[in-house]
PDB file of N, CA and C in Angstrom:
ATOM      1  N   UNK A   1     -96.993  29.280 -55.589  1.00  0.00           N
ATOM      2  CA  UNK A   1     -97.709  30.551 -55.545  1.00  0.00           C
ATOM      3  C   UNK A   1     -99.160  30.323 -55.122  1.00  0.00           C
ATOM      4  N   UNK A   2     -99.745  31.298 -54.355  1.00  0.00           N
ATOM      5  CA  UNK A   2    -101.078  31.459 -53.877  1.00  0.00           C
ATOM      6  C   UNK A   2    -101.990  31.970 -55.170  1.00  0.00           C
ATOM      7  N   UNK A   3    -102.954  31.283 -55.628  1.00  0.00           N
ATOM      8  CA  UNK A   3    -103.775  31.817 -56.648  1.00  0.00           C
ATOM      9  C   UNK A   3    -104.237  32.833 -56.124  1.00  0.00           C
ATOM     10  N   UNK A   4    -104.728  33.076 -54.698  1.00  0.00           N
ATOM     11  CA  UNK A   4    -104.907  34.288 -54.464  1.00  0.00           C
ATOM     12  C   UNK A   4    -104.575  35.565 -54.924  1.00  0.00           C
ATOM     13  N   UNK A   5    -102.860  35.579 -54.329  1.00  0.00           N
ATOM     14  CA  UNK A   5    -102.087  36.626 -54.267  1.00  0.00           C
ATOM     15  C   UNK A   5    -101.892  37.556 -55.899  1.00  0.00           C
ATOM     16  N   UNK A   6    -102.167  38.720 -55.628  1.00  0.00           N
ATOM     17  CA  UNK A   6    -101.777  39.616 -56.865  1.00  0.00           C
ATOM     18  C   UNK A   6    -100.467  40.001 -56.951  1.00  0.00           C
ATOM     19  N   UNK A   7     -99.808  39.901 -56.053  1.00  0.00           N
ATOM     20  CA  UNK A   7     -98.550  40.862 -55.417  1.00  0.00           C
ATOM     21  C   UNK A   7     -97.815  39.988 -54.365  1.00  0.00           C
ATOM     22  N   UNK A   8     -96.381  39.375 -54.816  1.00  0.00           N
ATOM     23  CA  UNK A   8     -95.420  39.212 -54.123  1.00  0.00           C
ATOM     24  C   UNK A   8     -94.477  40.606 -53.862  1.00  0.00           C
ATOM     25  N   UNK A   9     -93.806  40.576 -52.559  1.00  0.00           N
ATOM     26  CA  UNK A   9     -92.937  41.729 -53.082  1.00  0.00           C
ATOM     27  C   UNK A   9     -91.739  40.737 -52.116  1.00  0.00           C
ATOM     28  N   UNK A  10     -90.113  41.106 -52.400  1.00  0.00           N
ATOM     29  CA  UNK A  10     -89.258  40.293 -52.061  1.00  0.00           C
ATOM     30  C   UNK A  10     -88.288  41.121 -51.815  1.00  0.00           C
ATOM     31  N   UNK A  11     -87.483  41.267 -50.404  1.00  0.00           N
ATOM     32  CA  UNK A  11     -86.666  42.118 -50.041  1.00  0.00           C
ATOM     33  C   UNK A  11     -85.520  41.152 -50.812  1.00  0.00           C
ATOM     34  N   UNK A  12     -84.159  41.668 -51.074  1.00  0.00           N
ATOM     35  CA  UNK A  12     -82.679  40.837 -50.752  1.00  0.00           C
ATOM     36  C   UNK A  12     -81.564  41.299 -50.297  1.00  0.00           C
ATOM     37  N   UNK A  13     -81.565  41.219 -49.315  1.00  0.00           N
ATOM     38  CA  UNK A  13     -79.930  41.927 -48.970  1.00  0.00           C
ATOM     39  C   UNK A  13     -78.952  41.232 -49.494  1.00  0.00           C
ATOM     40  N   UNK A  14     -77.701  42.262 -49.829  1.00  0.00           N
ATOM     41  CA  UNK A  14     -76.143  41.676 -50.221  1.00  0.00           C
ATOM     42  C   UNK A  14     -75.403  42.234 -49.239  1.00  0.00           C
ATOM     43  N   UNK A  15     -73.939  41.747 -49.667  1.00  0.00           N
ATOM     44  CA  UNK A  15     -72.928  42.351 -48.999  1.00  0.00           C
ATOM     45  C   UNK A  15     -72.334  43.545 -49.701  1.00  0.00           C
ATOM     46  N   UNK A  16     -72.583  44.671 -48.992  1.00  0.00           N
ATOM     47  CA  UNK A  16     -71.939  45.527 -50.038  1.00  0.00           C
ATOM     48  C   UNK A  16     -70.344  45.666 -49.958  1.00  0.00           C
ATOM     49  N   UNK A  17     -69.552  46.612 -50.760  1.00  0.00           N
ATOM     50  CA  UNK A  17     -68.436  46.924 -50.767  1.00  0.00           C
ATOM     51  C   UNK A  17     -67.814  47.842 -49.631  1.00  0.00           C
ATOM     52  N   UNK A  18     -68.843  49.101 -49.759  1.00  0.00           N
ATOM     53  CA  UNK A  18     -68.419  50.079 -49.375  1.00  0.00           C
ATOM     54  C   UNK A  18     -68.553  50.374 -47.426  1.00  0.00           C
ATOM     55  N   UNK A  19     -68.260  50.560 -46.545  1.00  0.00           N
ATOM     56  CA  UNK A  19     -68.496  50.465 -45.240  1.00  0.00           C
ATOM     57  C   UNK A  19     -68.286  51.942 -44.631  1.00  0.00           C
ATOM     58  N   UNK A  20     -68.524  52.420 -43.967  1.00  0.00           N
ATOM     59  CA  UNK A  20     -68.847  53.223 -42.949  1.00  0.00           C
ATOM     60  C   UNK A  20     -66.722  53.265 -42.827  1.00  0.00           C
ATOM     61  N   UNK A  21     -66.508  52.946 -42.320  1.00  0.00           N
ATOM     62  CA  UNK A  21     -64.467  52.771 -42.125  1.00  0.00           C
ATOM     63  C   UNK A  21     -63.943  52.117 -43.587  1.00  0.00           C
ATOM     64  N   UNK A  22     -64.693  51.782 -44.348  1.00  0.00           N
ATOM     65  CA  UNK A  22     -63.363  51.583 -45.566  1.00  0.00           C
ATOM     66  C   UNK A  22     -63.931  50.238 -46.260  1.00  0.00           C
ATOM     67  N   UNK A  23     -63.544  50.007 -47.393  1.00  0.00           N
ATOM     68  CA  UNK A  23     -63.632  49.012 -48.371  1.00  0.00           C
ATOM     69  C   UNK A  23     -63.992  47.477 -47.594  1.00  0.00           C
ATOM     70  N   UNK A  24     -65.510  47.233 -47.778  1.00  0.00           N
ATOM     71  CA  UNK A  24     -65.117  45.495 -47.260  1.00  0.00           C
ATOM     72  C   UNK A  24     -65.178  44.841 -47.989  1.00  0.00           C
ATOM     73  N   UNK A  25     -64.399  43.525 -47.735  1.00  0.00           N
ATOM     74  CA  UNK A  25     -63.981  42.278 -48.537  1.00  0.00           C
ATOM     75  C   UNK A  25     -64.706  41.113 -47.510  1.00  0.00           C
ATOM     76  N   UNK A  26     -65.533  41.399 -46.665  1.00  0.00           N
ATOM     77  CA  UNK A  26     -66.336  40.251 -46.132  1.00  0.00           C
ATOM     78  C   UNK A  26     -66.990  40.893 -45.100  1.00  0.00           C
ATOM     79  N   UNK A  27     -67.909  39.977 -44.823  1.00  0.00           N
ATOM     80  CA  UNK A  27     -68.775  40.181 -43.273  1.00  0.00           C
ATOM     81  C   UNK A  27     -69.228  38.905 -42.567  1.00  0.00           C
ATOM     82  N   UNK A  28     -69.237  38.576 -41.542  1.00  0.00           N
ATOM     83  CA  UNK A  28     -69.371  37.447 -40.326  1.00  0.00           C
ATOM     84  C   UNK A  28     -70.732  37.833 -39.762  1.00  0.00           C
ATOM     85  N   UNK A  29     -71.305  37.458 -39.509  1.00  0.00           N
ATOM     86  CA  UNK A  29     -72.547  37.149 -39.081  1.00  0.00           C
ATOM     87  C   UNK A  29     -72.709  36.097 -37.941  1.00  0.00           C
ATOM     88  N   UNK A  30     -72.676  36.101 -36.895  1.00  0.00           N
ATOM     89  CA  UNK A  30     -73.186  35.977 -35.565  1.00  0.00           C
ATOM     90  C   UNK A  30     -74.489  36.031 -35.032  1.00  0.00           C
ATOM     91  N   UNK A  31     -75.030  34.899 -34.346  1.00  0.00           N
ATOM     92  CA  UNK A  31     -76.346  34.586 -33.655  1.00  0.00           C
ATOM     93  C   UNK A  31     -76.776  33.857 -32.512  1.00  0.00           C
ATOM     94  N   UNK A  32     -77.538  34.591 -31.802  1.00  0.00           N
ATOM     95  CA  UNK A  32     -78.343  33.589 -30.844  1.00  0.00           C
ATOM     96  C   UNK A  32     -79.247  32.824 -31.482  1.00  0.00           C
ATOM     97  N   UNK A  33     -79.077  31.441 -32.198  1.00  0.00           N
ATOM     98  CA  UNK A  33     -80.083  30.767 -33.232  1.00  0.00           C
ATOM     99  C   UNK A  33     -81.120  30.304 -32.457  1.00  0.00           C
ATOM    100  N   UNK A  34     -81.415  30.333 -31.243  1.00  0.00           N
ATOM    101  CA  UNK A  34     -82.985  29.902 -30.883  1.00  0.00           C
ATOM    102  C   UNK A  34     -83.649  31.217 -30.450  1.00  0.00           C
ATOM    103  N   UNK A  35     -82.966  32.054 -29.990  1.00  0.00           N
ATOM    104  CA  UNK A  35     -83.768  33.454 -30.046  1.00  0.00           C
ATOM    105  C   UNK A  35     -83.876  34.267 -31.451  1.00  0.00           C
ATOM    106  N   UNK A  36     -82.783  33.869 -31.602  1.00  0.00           N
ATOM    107  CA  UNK A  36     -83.203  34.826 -33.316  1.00  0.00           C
ATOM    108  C   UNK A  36     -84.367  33.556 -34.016  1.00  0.00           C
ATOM    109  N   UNK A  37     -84.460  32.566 -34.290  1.00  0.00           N
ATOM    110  CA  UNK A  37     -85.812  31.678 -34.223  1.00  0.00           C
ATOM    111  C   UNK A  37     -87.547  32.067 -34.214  1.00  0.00           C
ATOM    112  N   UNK A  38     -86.838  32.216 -32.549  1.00  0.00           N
ATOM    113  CA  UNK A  38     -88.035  32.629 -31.864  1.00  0.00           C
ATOM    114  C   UNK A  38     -88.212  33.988 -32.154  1.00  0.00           C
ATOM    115  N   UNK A  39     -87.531  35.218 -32.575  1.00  0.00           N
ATOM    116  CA  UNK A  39     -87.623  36.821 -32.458  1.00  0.00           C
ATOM    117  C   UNK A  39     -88.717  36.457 -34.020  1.00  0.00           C
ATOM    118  N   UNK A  40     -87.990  35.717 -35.111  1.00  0.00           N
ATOM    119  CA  UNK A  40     -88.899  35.272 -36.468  1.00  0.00           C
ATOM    120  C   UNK A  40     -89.760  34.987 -36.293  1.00  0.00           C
ATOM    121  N   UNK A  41     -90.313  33.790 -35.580  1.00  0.00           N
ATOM    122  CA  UNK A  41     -91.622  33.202 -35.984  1.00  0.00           C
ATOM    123  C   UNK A  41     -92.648  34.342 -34.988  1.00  0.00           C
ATOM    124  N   UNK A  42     -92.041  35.042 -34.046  1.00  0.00           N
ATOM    125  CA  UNK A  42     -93.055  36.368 -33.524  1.00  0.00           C
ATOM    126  C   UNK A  42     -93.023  37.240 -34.744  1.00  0.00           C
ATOM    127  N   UNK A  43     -92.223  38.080 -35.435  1.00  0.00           N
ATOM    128  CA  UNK A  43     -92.261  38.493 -36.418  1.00  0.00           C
ATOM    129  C   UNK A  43     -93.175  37.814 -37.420  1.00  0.00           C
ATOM    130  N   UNK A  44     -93.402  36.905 -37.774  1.00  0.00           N
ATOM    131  CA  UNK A  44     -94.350  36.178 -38.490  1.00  0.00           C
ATOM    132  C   UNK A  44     -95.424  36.347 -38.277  1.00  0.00           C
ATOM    133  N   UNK A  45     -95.799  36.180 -36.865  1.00  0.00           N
ATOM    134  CA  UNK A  45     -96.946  35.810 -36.470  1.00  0.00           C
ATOM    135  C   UNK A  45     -97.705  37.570 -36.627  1.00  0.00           C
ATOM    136  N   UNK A  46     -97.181  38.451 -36.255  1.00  0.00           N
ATOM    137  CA  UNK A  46     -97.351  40.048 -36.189  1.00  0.00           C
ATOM    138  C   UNK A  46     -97.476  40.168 -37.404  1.00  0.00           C
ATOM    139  N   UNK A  47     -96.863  40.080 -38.482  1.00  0.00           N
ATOM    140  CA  UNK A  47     -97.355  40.637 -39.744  1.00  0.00           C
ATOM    141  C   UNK A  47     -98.079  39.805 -40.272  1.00  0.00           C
ATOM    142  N   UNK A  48     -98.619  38.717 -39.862  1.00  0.00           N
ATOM    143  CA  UNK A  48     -99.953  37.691 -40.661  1.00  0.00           C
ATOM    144  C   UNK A  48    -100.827  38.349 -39.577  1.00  0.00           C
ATOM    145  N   UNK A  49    -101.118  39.000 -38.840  1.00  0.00           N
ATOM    146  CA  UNK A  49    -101.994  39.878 -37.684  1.00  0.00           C
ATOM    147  C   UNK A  49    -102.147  41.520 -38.281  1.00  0.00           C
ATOM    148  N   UNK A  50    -101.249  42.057 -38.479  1.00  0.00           N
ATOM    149  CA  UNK A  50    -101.204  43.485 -38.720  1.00  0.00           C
ATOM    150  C   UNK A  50    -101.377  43.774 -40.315  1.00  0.00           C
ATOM    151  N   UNK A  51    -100.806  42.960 -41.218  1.00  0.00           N
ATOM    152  CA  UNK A  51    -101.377  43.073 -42.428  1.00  0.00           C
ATOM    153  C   UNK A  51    -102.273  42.123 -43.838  1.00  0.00           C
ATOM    154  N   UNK A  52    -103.263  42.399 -43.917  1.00  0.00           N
ATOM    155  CA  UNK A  52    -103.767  41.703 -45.312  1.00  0.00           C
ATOM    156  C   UNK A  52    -103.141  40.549 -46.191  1.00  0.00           C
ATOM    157  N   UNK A  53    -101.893  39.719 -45.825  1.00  0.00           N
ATOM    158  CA  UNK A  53    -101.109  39.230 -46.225  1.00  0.00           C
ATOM    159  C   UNK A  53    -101.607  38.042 -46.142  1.00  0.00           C
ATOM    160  N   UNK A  54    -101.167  36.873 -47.344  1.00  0.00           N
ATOM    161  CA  UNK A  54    -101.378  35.323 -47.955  1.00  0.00           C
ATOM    162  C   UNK A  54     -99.988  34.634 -47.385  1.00  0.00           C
ATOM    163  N   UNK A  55     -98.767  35.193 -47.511  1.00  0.00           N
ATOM    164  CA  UNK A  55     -98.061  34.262 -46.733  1.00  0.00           C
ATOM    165  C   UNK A  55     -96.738  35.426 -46.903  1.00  0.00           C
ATOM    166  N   UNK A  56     -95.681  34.984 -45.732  1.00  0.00           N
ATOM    167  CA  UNK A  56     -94.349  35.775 -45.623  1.00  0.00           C
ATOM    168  C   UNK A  56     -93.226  34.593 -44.960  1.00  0.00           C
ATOM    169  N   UNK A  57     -92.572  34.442 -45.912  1.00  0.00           N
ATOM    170  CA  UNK A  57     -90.609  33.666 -45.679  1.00  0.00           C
ATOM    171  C   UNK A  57     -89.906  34.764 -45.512  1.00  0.00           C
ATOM    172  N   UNK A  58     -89.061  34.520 -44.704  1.00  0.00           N
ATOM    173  CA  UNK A  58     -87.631  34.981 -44.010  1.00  0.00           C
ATOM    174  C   UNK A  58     -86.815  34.044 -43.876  1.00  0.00           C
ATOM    175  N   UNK A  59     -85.484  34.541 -44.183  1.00  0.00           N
ATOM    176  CA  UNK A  59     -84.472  33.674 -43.730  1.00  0.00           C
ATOM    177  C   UNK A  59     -82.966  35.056 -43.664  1.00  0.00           C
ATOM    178  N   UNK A  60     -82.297  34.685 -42.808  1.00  0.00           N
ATOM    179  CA  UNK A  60     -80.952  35.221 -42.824  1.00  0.00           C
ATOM    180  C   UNK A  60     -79.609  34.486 -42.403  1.00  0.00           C
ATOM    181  N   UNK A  61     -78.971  34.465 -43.002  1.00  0.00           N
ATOM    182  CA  UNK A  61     -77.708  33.608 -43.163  1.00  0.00           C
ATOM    183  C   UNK A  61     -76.742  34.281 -42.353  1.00  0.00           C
ATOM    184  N   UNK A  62     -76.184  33.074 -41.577  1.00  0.00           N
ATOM    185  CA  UNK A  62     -74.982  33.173 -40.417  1.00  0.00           C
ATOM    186  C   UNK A  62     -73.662  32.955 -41.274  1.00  0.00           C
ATOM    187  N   UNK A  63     -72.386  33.626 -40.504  1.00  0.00           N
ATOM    188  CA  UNK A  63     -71.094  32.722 -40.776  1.00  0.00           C
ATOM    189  C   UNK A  63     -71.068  33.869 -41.793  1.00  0.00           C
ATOM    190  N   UNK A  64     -69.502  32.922 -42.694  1.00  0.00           N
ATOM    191  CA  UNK A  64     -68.716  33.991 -43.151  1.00  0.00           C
ATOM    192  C   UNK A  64     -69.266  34.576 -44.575  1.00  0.00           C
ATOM    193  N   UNK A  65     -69.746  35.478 -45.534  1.00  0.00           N
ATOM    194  CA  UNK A  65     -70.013  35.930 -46.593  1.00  0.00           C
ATOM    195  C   UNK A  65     -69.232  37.239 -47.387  1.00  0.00           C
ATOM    196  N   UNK A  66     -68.897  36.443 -48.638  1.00  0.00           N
ATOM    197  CA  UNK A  66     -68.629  37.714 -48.967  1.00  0.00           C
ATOM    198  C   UNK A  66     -69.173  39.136 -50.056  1.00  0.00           C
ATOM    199  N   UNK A  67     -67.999  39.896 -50.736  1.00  0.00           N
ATOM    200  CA  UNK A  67     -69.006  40.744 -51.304  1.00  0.00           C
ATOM    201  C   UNK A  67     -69.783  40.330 -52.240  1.00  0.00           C
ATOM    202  N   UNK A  68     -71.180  40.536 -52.370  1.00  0.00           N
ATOM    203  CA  UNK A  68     -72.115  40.615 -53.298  1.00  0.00           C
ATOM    204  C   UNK A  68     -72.982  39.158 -53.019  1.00  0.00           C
ATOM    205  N   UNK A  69     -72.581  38.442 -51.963  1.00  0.00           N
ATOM    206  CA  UNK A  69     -73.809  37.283 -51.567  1.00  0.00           C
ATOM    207  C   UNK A  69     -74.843  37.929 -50.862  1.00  0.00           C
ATOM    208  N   UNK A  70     -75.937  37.274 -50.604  1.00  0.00           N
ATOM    209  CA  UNK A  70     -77.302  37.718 -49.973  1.00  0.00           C
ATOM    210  C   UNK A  70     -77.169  36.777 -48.899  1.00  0.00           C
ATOM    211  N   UNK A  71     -77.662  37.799 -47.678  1.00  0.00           N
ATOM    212  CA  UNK A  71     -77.864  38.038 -46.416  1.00  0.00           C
ATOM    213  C   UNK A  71     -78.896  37.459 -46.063  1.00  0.00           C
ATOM    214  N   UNK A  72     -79.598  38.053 -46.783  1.00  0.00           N
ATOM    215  CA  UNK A  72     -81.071  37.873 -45.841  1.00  0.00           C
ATOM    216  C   UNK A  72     -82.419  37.892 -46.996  1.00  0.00           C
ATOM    217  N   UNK A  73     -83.147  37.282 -47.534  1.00  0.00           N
ATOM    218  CA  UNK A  73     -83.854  37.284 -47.920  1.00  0.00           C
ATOM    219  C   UNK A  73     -85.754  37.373 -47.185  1.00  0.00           C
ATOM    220  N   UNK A  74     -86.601  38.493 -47.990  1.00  0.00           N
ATOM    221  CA  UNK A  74     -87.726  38.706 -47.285  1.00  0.00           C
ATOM    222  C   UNK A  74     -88.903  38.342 -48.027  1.00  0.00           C
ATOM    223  N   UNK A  75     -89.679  37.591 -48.031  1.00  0.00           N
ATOM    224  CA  UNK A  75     -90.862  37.379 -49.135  1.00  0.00           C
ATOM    225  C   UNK A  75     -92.182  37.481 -48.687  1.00  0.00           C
ATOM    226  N   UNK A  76     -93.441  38.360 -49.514  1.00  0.00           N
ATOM    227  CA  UNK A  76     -94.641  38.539 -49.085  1.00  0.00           C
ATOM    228  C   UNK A  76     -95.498  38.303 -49.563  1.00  0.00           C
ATOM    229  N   UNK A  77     -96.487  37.651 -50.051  1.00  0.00           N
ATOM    230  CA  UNK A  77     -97.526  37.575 -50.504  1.00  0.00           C
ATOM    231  C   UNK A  77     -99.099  37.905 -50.278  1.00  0.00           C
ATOM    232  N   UNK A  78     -99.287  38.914 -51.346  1.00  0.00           N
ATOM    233  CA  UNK A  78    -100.733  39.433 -50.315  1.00  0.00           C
ATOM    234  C   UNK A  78    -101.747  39.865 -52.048  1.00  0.00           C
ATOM    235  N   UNK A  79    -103.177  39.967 -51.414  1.00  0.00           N
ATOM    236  CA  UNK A  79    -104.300  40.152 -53.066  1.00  0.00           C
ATOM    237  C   UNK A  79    -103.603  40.859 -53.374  1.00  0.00           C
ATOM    238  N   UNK A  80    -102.957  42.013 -52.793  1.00  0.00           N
ATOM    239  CA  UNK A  80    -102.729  43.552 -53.545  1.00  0.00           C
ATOM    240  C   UNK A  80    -100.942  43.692 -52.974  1.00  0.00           C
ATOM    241  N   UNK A  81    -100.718  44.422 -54.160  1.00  0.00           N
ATOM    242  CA  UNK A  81     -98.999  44.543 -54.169  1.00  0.00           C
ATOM    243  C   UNK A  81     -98.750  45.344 -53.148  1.00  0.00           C
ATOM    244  N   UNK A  82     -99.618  47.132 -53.115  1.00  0.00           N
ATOM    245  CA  UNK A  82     -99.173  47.622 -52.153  1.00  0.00           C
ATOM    246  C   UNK A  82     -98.982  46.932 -50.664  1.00  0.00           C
ATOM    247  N   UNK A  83    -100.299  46.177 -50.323  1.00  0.00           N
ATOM    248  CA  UNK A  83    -100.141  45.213 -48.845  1.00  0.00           C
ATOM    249  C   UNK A  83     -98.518  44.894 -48.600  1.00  0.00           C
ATOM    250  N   UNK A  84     -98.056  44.025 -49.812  1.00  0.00           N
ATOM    251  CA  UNK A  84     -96.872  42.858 -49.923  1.00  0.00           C
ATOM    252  C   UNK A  84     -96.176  43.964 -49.544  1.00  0.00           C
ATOM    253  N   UNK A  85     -95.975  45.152 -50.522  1.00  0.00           N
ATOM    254  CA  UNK A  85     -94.939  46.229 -50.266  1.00  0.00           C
ATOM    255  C   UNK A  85     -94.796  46.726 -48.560  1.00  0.00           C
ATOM    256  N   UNK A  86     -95.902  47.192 -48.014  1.00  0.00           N
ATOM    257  CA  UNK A  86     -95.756  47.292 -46.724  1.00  0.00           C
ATOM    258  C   UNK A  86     -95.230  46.525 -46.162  1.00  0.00           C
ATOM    259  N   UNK A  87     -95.680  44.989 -46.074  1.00  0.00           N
ATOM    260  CA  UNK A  87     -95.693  43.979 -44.925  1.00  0.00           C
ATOM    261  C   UNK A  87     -94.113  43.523 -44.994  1.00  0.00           C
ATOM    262  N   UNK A  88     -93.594  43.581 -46.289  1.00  0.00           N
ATOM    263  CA  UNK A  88     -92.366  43.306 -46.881  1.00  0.00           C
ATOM    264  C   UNK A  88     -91.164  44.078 -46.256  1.00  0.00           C
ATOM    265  N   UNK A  89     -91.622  45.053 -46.070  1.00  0.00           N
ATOM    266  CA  UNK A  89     -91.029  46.542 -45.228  1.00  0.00           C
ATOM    267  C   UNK A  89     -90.767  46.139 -44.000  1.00  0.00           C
ATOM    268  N   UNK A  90     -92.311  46.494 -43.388  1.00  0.00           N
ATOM    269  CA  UNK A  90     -92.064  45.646 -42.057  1.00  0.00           C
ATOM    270  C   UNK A  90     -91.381  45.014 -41.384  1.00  0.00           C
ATOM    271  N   UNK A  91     -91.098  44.011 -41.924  1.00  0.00           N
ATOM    272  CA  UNK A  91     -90.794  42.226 -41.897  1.00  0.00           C
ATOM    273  C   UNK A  91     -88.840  42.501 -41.534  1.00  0.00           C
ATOM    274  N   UNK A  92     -88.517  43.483 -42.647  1.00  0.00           N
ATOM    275  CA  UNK A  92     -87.007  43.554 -42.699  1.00  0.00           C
ATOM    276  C   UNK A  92     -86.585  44.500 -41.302  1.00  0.00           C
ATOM    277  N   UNK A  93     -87.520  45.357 -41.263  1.00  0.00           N
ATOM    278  CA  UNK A  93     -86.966  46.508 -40.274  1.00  0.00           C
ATOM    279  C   UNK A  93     -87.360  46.199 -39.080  1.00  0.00           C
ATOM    280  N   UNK A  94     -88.034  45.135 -38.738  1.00  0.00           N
ATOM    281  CA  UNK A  94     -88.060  44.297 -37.339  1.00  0.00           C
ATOM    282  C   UNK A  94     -87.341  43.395 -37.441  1.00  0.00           C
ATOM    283  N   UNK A  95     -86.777  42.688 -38.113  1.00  0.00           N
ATOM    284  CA  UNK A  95     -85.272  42.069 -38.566  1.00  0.00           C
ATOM    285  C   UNK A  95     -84.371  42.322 -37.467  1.00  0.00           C
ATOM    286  N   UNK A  96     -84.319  43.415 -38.572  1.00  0.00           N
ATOM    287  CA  UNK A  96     -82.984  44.498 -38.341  1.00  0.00           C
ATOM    288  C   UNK A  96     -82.884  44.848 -36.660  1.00  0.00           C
ATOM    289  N   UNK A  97     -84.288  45.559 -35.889  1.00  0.00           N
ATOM    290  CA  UNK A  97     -83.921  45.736 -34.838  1.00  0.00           C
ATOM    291  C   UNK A  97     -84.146  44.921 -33.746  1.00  0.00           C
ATOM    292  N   UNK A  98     -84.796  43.503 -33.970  1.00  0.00           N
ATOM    293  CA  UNK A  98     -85.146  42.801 -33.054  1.00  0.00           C
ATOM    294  C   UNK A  98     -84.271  41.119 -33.055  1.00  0.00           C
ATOM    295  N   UNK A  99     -84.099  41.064 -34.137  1.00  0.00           N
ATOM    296  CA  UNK A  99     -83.011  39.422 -34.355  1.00  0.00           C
ATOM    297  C   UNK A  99     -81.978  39.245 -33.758  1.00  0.00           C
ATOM    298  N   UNK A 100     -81.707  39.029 -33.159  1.00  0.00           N
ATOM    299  CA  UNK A 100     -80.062  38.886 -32.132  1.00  0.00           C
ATOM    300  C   UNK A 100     -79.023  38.195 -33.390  1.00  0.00           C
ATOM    301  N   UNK A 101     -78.464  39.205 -34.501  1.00  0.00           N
ATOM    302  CA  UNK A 101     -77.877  38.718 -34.972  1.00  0.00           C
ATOM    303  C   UNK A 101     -76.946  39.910 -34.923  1.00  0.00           C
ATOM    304  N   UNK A 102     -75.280  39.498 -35.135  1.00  0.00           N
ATOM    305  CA  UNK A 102     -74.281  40.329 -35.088  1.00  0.00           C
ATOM    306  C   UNK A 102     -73.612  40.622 -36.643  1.00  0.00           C
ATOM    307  N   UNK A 103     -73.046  41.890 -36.843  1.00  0.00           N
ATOM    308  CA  UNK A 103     -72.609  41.653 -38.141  1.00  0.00           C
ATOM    309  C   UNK A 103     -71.168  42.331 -37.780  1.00  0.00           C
ATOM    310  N   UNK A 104     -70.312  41.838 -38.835  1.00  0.00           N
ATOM    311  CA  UNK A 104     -68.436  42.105 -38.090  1.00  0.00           C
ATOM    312  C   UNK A 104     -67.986  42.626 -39.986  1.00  0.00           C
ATOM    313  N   UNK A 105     -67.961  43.340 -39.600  1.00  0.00           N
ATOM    314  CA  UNK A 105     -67.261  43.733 -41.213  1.00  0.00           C
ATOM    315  C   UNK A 105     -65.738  43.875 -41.236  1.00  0.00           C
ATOM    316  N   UNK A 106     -65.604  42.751 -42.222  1.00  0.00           N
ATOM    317  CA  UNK A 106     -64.485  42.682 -42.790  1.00  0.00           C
ATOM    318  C   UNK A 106     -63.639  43.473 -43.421  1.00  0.00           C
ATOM    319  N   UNK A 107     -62.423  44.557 -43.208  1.00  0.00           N
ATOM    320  CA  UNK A 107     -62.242  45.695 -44.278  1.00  0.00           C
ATOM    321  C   UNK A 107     -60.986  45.133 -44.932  1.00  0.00           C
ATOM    322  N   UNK A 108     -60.876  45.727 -46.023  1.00  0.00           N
ATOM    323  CA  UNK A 108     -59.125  45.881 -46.638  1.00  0.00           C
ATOM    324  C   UNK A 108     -58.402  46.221 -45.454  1.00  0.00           C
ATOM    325  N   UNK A 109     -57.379  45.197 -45.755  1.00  0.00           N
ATOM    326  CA  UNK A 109     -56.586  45.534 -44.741  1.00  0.00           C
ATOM    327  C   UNK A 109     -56.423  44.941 -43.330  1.00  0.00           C
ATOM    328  N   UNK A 110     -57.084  43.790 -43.375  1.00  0.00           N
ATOM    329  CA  UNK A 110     -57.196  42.847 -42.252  1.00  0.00           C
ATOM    330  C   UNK A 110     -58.246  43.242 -41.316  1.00  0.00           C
ATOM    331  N   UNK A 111     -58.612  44.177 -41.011  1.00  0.00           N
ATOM    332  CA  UNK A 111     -59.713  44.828 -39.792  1.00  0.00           C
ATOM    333  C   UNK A 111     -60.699  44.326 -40.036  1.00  0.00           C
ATOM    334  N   UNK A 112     -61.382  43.940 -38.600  1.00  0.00           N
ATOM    335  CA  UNK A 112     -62.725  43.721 -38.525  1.00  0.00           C
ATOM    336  C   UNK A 112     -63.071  43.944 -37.737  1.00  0.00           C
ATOM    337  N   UNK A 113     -64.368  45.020 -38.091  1.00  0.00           N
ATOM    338  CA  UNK A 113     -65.380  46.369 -37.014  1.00  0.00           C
ATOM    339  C   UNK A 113     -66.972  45.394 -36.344  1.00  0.00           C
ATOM    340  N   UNK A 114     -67.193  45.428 -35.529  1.00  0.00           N
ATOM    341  CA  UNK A 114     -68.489  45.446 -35.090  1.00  0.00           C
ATOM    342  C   UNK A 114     -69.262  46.452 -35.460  1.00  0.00           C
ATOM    343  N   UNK A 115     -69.843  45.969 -36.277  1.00  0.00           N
ATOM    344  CA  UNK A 115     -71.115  47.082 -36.361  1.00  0.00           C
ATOM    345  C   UNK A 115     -72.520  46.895 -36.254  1.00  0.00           C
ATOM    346  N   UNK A 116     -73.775  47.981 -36.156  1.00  0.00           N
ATOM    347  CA  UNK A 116     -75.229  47.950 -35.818  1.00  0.00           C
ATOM    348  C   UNK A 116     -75.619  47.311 -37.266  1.00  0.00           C
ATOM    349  N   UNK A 117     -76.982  46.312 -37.435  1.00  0.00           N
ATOM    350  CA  UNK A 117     -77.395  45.666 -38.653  1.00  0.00           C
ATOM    351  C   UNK A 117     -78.023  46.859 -39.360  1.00  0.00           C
TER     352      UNK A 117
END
């Protein structure tokens, strides 16, 4: 921990149950691992630029998972909580639309959907 920091704030994604088409029992995760890399450490570099922040980890996990493991973990550290809370925000929802990662949901019933992260 940063003696600095007043305020960590920490995203975690899981796998949920419930899906858009029906009950899942897993999800696959797919990547371009040197662009999704590289899409992070720009993401990094933008929110140690755009917000008040002491330090921010990311990581998101490839391959097969099932219900109720974590995805993706987001961590922020900044003097003040609200900062962390923003930057923490941030951090996931440029994730989400910029990481070249794929997600394949697994349903009851053998099916597996492509879907948007």
């Amino acid at each position: 921990m940063d003696k600095k920091a007043g305020g960590t704030a920490v995203f975690i994604g899981s796998v949920r149950e419930d899906g858009q088409m029906g009950k899942i029992v897993g999800i696959r995760y797919e990547s371009y691992l040197e662009m999704a890399e590289d899409r992070m450490l720009r993401i990094e570099k933008s929110v140690l630029n755009k917000y008040k922040i002491l330090r921010v980890k990311m990581i998101h996990r490839i391959g097969d998972l099932s219900v109720g493991e974590i995805s993706v973990v987001v961590a922020v550290s900044a003097p003040h909580r609200a900062e962390a809370f923003r930057a923490c925000r941030y951090v996931i929802e440029r994730i989400k639309k910029e990481v070249p990662i794929w997600k394949k949901e697994k349903l009851d019933g053998g099916i597996g959907i492509w879907v948007r992260k």
